[in-house]
Protein backbone atom coordinates (compact mmCIF):
# COMPACT_ATOMS: atom_id res chain seq x y z
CA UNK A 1 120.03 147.37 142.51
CA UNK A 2 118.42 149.09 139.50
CA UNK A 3 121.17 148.38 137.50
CA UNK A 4 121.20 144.41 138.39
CA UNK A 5 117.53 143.87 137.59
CA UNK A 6 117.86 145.84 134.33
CA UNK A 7 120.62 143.71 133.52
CA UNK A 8 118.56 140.53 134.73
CA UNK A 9 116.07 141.30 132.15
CA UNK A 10 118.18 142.36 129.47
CA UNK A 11 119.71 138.66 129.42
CA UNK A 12 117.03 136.59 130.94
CA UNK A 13 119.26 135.98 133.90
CA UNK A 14 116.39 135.64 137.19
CA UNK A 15 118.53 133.31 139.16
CA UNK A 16 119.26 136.45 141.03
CA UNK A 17 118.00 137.90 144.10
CA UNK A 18 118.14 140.83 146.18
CA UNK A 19 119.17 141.28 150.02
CA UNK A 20 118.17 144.72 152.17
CA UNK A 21 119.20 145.99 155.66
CA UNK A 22 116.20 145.82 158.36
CA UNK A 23 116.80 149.80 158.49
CA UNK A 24 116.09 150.05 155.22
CA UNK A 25 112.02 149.85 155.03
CA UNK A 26 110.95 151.58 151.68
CA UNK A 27 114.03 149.61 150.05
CA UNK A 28 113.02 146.32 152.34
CA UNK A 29 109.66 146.55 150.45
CA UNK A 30 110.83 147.49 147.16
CA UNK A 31 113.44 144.35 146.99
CA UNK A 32 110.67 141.84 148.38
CA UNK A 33 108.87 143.26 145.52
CA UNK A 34 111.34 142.57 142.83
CA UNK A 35 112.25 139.42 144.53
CA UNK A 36 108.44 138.00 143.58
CA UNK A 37 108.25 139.39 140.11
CA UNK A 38 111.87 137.43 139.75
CA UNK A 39 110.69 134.50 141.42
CA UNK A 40 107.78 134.58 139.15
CA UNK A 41 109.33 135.33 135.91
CA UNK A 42 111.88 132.60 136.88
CA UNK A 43 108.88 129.69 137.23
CA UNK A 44 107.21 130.86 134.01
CA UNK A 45 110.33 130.18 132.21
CA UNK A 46 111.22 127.41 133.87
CA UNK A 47 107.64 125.96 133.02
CA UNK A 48 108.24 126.95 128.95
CA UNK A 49 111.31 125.30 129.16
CA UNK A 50 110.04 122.40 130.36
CA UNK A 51 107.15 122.57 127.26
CA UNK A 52 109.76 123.34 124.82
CA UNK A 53 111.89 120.43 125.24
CA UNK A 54 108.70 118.08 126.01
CA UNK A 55 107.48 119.11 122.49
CA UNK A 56 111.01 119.36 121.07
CA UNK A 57 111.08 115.65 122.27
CA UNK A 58 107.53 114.92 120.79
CA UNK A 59 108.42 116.14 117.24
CA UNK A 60 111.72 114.66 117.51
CA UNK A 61 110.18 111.19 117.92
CA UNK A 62 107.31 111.67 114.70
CA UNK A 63 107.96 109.03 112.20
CA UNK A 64 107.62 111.61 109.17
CA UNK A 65 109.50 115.12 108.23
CA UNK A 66 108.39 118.64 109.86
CA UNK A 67 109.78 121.70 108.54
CA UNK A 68 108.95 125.74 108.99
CA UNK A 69 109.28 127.81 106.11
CA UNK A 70 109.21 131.88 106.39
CA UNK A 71 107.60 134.19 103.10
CA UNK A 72 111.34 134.51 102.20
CA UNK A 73 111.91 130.80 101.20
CA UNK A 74 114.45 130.22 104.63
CA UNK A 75 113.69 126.24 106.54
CA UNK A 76 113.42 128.09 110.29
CA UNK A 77 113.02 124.70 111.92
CA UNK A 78 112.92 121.20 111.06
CA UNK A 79 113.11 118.01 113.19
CA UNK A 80 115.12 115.03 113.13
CA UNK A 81 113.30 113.08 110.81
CA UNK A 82 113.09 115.77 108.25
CA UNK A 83 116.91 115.86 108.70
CA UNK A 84 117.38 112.24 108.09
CA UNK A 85 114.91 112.02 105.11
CA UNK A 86 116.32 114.69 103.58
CA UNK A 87 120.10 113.99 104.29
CA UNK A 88 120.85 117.30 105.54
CA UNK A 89 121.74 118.38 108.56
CA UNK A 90 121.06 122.26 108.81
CA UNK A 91 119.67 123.59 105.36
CA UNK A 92 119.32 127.55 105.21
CA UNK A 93 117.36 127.94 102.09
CA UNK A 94 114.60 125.87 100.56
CA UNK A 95 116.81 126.43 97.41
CA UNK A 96 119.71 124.19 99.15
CA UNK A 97 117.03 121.03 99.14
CA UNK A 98 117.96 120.71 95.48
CA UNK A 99 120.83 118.71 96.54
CA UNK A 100 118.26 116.08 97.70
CA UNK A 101 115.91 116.19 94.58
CA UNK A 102 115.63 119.01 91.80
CA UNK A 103 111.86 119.14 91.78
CA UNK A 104 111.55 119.69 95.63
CA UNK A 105 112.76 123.63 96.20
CA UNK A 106 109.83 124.32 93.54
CA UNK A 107 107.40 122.13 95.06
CA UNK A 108 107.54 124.02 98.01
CA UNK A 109 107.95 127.16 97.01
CA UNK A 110 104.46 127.37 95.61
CA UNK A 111 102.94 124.93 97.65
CA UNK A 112 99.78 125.60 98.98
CA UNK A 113 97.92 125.13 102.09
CA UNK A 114 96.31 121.79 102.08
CA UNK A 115 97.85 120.88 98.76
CA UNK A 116 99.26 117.76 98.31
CA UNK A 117 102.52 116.73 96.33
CA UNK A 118 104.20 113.40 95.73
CA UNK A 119 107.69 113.34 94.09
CA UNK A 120 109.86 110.16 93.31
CA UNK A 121 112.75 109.34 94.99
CA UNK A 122 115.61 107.12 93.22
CA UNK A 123 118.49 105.86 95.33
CA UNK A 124 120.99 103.07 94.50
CA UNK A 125 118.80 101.23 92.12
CA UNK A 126 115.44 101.24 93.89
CA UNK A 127 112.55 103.92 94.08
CA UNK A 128 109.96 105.24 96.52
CA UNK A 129 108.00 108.03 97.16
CA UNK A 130 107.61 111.20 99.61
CA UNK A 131 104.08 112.99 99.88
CA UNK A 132 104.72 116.51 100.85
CA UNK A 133 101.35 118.76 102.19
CA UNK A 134 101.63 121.62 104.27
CA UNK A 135 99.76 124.15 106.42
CA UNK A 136 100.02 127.75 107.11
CA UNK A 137 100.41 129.37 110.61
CA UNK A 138 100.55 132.92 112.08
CA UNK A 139 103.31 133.31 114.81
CA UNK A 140 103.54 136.33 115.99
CA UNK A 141 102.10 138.00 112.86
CA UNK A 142 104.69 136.05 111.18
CA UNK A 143 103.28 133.96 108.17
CA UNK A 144 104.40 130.40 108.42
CA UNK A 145 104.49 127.25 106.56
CA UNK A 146 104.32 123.98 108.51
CA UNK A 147 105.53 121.23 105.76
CA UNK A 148 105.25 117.62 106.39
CA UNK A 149 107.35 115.14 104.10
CA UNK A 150 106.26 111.53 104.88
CA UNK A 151 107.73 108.55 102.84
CA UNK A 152 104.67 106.46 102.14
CA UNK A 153 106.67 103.28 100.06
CA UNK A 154 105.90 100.88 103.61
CA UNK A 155 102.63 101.83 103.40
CA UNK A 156 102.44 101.56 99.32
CA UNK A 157 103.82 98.30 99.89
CA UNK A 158 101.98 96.62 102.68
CA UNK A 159 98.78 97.68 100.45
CA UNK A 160 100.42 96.21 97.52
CA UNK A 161 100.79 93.35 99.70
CA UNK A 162 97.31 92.82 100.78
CA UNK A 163 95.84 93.21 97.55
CA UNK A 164 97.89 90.12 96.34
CA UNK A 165 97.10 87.86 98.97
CA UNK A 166 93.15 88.97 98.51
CA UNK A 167 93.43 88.17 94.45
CA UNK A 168 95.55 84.94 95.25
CA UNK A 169 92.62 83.77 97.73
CA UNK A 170 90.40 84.57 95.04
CA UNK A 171 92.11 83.21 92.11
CA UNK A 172 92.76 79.83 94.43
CA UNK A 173 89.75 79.86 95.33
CA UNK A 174 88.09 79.64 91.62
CA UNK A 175 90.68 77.32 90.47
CA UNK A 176 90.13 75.04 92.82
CA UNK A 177 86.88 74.60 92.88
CA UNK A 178 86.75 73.95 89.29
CA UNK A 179 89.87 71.21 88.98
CA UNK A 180 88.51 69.68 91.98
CA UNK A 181 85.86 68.07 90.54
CA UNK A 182 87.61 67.42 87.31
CA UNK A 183 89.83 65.24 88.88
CA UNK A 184 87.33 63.35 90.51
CA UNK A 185 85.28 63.14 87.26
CA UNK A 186 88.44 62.33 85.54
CA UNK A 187 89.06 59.09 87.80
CA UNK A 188 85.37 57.92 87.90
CA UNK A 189 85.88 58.17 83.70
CA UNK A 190 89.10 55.88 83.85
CA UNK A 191 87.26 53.37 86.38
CA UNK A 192 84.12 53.46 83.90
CA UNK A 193 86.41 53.19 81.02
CA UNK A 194 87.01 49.36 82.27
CA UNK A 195 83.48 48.17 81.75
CA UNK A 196 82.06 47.67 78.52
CA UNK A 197 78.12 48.12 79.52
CA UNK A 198 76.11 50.63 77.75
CA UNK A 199 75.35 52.16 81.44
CA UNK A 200 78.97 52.47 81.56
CA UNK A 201 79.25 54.32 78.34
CA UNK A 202 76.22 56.62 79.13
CA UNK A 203 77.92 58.06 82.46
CA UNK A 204 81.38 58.52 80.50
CA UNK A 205 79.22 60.56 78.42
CA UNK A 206 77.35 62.11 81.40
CA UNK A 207 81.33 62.90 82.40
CA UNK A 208 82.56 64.48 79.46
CA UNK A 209 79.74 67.17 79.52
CA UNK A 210 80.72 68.18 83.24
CA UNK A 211 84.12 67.93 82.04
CA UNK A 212 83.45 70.46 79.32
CA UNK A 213 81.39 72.74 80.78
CA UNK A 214 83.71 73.42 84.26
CA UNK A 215 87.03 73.63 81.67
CA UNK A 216 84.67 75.87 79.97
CA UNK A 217 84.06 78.09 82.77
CA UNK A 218 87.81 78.09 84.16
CA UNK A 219 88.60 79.09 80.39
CA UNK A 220 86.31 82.07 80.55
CA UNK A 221 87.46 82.64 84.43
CA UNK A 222 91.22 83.36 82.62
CA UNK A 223 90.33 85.04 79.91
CA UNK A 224 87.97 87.86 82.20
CA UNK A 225 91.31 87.93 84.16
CA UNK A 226 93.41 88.87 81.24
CA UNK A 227 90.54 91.56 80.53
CA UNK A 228 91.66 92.98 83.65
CA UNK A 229 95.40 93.00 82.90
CA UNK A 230 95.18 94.55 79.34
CA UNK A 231 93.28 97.49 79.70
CA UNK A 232 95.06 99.86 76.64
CA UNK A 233 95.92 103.38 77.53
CA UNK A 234 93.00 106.17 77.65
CA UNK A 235 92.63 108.83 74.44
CA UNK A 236 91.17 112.15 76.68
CA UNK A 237 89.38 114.35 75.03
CA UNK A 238 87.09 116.93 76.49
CA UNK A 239 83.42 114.73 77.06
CA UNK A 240 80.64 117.21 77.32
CA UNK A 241 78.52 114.98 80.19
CA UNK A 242 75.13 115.89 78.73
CA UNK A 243 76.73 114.33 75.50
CA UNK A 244 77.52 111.10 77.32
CA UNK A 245 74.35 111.00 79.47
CA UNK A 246 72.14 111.02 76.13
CA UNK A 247 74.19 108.26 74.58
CA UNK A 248 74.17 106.42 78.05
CA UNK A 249 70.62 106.54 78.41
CA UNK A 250 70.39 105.09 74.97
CA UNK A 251 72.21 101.92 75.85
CA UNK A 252 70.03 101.36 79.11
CA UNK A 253 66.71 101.85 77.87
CA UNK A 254 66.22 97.96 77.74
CA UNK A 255 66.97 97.34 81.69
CA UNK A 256 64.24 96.85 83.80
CA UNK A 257 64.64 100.31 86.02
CA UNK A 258 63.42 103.47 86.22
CA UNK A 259 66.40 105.79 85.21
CA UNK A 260 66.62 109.49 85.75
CA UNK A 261 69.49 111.27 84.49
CA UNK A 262 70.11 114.53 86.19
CA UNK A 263 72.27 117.38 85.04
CA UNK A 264 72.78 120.46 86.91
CA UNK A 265 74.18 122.55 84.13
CA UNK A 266 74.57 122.08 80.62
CA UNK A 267 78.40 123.14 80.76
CA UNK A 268 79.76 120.19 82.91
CA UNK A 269 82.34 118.29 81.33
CA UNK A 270 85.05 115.48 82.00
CA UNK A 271 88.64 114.81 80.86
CA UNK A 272 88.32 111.49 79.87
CA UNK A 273 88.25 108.28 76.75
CA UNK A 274 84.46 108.77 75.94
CA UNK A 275 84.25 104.73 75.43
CA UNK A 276 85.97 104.03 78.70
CA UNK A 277 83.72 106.47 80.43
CA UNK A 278 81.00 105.25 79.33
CA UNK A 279 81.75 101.74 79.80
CA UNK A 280 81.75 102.52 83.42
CA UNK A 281 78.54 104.18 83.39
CA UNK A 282 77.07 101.02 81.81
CA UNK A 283 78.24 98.37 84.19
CA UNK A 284 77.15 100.41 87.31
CA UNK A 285 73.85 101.20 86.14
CA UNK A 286 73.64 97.46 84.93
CA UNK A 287 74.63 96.78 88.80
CA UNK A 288 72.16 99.26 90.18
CA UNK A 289 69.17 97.47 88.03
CA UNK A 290 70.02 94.42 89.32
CA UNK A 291 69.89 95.43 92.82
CA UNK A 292 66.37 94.90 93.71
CA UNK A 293 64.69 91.92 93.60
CA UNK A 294 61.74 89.85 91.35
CA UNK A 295 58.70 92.05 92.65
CA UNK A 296 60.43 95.39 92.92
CA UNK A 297 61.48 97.80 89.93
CA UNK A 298 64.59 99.74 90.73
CA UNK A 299 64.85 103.68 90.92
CA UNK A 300 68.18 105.07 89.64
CA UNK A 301 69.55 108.44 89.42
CA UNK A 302 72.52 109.09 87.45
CA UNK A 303 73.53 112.70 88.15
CA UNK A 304 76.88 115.44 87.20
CA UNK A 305 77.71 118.18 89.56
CA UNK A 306 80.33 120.30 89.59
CA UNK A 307 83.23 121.28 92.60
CA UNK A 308 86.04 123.31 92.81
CA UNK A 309 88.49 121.22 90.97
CA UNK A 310 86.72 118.39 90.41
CA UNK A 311 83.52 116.82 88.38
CA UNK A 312 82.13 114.38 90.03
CA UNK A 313 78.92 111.60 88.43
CA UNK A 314 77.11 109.54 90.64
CA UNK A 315 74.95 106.64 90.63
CA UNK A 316 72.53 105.95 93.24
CA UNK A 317 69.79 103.53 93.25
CA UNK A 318 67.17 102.81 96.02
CA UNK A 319 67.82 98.53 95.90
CA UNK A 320 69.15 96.04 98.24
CA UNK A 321 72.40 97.20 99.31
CA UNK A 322 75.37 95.97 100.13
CA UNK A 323 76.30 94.08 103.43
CA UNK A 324 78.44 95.68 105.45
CA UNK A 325 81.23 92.54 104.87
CA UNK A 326 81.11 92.80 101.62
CA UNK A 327 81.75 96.66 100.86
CA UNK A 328 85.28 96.47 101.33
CA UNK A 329 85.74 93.76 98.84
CA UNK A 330 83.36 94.53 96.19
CA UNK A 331 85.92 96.35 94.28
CA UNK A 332 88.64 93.09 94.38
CA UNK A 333 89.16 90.84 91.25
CA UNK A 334 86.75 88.07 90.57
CA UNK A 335 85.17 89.05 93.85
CA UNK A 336 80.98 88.98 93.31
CA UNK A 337 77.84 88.43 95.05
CA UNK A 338 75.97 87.90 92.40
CA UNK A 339 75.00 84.74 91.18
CA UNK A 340 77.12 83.82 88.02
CA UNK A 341 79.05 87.10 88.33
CA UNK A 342 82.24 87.32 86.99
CA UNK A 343 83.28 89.50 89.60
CA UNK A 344 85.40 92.28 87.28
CA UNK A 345 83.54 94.66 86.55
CA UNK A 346 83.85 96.50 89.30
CA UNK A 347 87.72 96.30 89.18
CA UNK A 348 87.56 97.40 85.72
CA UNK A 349 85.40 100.32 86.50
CA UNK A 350 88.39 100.90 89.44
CA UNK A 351 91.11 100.85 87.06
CA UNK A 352 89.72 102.62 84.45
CA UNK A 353 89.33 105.69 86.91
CA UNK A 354 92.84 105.53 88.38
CA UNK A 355 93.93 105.44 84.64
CA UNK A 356 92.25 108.76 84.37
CA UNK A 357 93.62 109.82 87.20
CA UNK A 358 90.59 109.75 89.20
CA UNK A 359 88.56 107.51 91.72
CA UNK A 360 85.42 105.55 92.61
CA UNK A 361 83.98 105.49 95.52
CA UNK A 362 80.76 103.64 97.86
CA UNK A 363 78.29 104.17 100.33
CA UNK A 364 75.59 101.72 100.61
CA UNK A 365 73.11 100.86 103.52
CA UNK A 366 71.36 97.11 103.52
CA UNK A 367 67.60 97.15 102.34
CA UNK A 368 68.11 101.07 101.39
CA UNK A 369 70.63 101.40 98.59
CA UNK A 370 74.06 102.38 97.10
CA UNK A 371 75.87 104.86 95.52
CA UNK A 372 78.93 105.03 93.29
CA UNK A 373 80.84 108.25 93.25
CA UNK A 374 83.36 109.03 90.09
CA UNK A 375 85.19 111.49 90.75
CA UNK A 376 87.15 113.16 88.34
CA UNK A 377 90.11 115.89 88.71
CA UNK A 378 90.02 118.48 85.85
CA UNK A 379 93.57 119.37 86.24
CA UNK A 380 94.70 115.39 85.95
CA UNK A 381 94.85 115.61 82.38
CA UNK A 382 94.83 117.25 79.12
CA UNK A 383 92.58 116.65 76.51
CA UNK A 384 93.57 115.88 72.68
C-alpha cells in the first residue's frame, strides 16, 4: 500500500484507491485516511485543470501576441496569436525571432518594464506596425517577462480614416459656403447685366464687391491650408527655456492679459527649432488672451517643469473655456470657435509637436479655464 501511494504521488496518478479487510481496523482507518487525502488531491487538480485550460482558452482567443521570457533570453510560453504574428510555431530563443524582423531579438532583450517599442513591419509590398511593451512577473521566485506584441495598422488606419472625413466635412463645409453665394451673385449679375438703368449698374457694382471679397476669403482659406501642409523640417538645438520664456514674454507684452511666466529651475531645457517652439508658445498664449471676454482681463501662467524623461510647458489661463463638444475638435483643420478664426493654429501647434516628437495636450472646464500641455521627450532627439 505504501509503495502504491508513493508511486501515486511520484506521477500525479490519484485515480487510485485503496480497499481493506473488516479485520483489519488500524489498516481500515489508515486506507480511509489516504483514500480522502487522494480524493482531495484528485478535486484540487481536477479544479486547476479546469482553470488552466479556461485561461489557456482565454489567452488563446486575445486579439494581440503574449509571450514569457525567462533572465536567460528563452520564449517559455506564447499563445496563438503571438504564433501567428510572428510566423513561428515553437521559437526556443528570443534570438530565433530574428527570422521575423532583425531589430526584434534586441528590442526585447533590453526591454523594460512598461517601456514601449514600435518596429516596422514590411511584407509583400505593404507596411504596418507592431507595438511591443511588456511587464515583469515573479513566479515562483522566477523573474518573468510578460511581452505583448499588438499590430496597431487597423487601428492607425481607422484613425487615419476619421481624421479625413472630419477635414473633408470641414473643407466642404468652407467651400461651400463661400461658392454658394457666388453663384447666386453670379446669376443675379448676368440678369442685371440685361438692363441698362443706372440702378442696374449700381447693384452689378454692389455684386462685384461681394464677389471679391468671398473669392478673397476662399483664397486665403487655401492658402492657410497649404500653411498646414508645408511645414519644413525642425533644426533642434538645445533651447535653454528661461532663454525662450524671456524672448516669449517679449512678443506678448502688447496682449491685453496678465502673464506670469514661471520657471522652476534655471536648468530646464528642450530639444527643439527655437522658432517653431516659440511659435507655439505665441499662438496659445494669443488663444488664452482671447479667452475672456470685453469686461474681464485674462490671467495666464506659462510655466516649465521638469519629469523623469520628459520637459513638459504649460499654459493655463483662468477664461471661458471650452465646451465640452468642442474639445475634441479644437485641434482639427480649419476647425474654430472664434469669430473670423482661421481655425489652424491649433493644428499647426499639433504638428509642430509630433514633428518634435512630442505632444499637446487639453483640459478645460466651461466658465473656469484651459490648459495646454507640451510635452516634450528628451531622448526624442538630438540636438545640432
Amino acid at each position: 500500500m505504501t509503495e502504491r501511494l508513493v508511486s501515486a504521488f511520484e506521477y500525479s496518478d490519484f485515480d487510485l484507491s485503496f480497499h481493506h479487510s473488516a479485520n483489519e481496523k488500524e489498516l481500515r482507518q489508515l486506507s480511509g485516511i489516504i483514500s480522502n487525502v487522494i480524493y482531495t488531491h484528485r478535486s484540487k487538480l481536477k479544479e486547476l485543470e479546469t482553470k488552466l485550460q479556461y485561461f489557456n482558452t482565454l489567452l488563446g482567443r486575445i486579439d494581440f501576441g503574449l509571450m514569457v521570457i525567462n533572465k536567460n533570453g528563452e520564449i517559455e510560453w506564447m499563445n496563438s496569436a503571438a504564433r501567428t504574428e510572428l510566423r513561428m510555431n515553437n521559437p526556443v530563443k528570443v534570438s530565433d525571432l530574428a527570422f521575423f524582423h532583425p531589430d526584434l531579438p534586441p528590442i526585447l532583450s533590453n526591454l523594460k518594464a512598461g517601456e514601449i517599442k514600435i518596429i516596422t513591419i514590411n511584407r509583400s509590398g505593404f507596411s504596418y506596425e507592431i507595438i511591443i511593451s511588456a511587464i515583469t512577473l515573479t513566479i515562483q521566485g522566477k523573474k518573468l517577462l510578460l511581452v505583448s506584441l499588438k499590430n496597431i495598422q487597423s487601428l492607425v488606419e481607422e484613425t487615419e480614416i476619421e481624421a479625413w472625413k472630419k477635414l473633408i466635412r470641414v473643407l466642404t463645409h468652407e467651400i461651400m459656403n463661400t461658392l454658394a453665394p457666388i453663384i447666386s451673385l453670379s446669376e443675379t449679375a448676368v440678369e442685371r447685366l440685361k438692363g441698362n438703368s443706372e440702378k442696374d449698374f449700381s447693384v452689378l457694382g454692389q455684386i462685384m464687391q461681394t464677389i471679391h471679397r468671398r473669392s478673397t476669403g476662399l483664397l486665403n482659406f487655401v492658402e492657410n491650408y497649404r500653411k498646414l501642409t508645408r511645414i519644413p523640417a525642425p533644426e533642434f538645438s538645445c533651447i535653454p527655456v528661461n532663454e525662450l520664456f524671456d524672448d516669449v514674454e517679449k512678443l506678448t507684452t502688447n496682449l491685453r492679459a496678465d502673464i506670469i511666466f514661471s520657471l522652476k529651475s534655471k536648468d530646464i531645457s528642450v530639444i527643439g527649432d527655437r522658432a517653431m517652439i516659440e511659435q507655439v508658445l505665441l499662438n496659445l498664449i494669443k488663444n488664452a488672451a482671447e479667452s475672456g471676454n470685453k469686461t474681464q482681463q485674462v490671467s495666464i501662467i506659462v510655466e516649465a517643469i521638469n519629469s523623469i524623461g520628459f520637459t513638459i510647458i504649460a499654459v493655463s489661463d483662468n477664461g471661458k473655456g471650452i465646451v465640452p463638444e468642442a474639445l475634441d475638435k479644437i485641434f482639427i483643420p480649419f476647425y474654430t470657435t472664434k469669430t473670423g478664426g482661421s481655425g489652424i493654429g491649433l493644428n499647426l501647434c499639433k504638428q509642430i509637436m509630433r514633428l518634435h516628437g512630442g505632444s499637446i495636450r487639453v483640459t478645460s472646464k466651461e466658465g473656469k479655464g484651459s490648459r495646454f500641455t507640451l510635452i516634450f521627450s528628451k531622448f526624442s532627439h538630438k540636438a545640432n
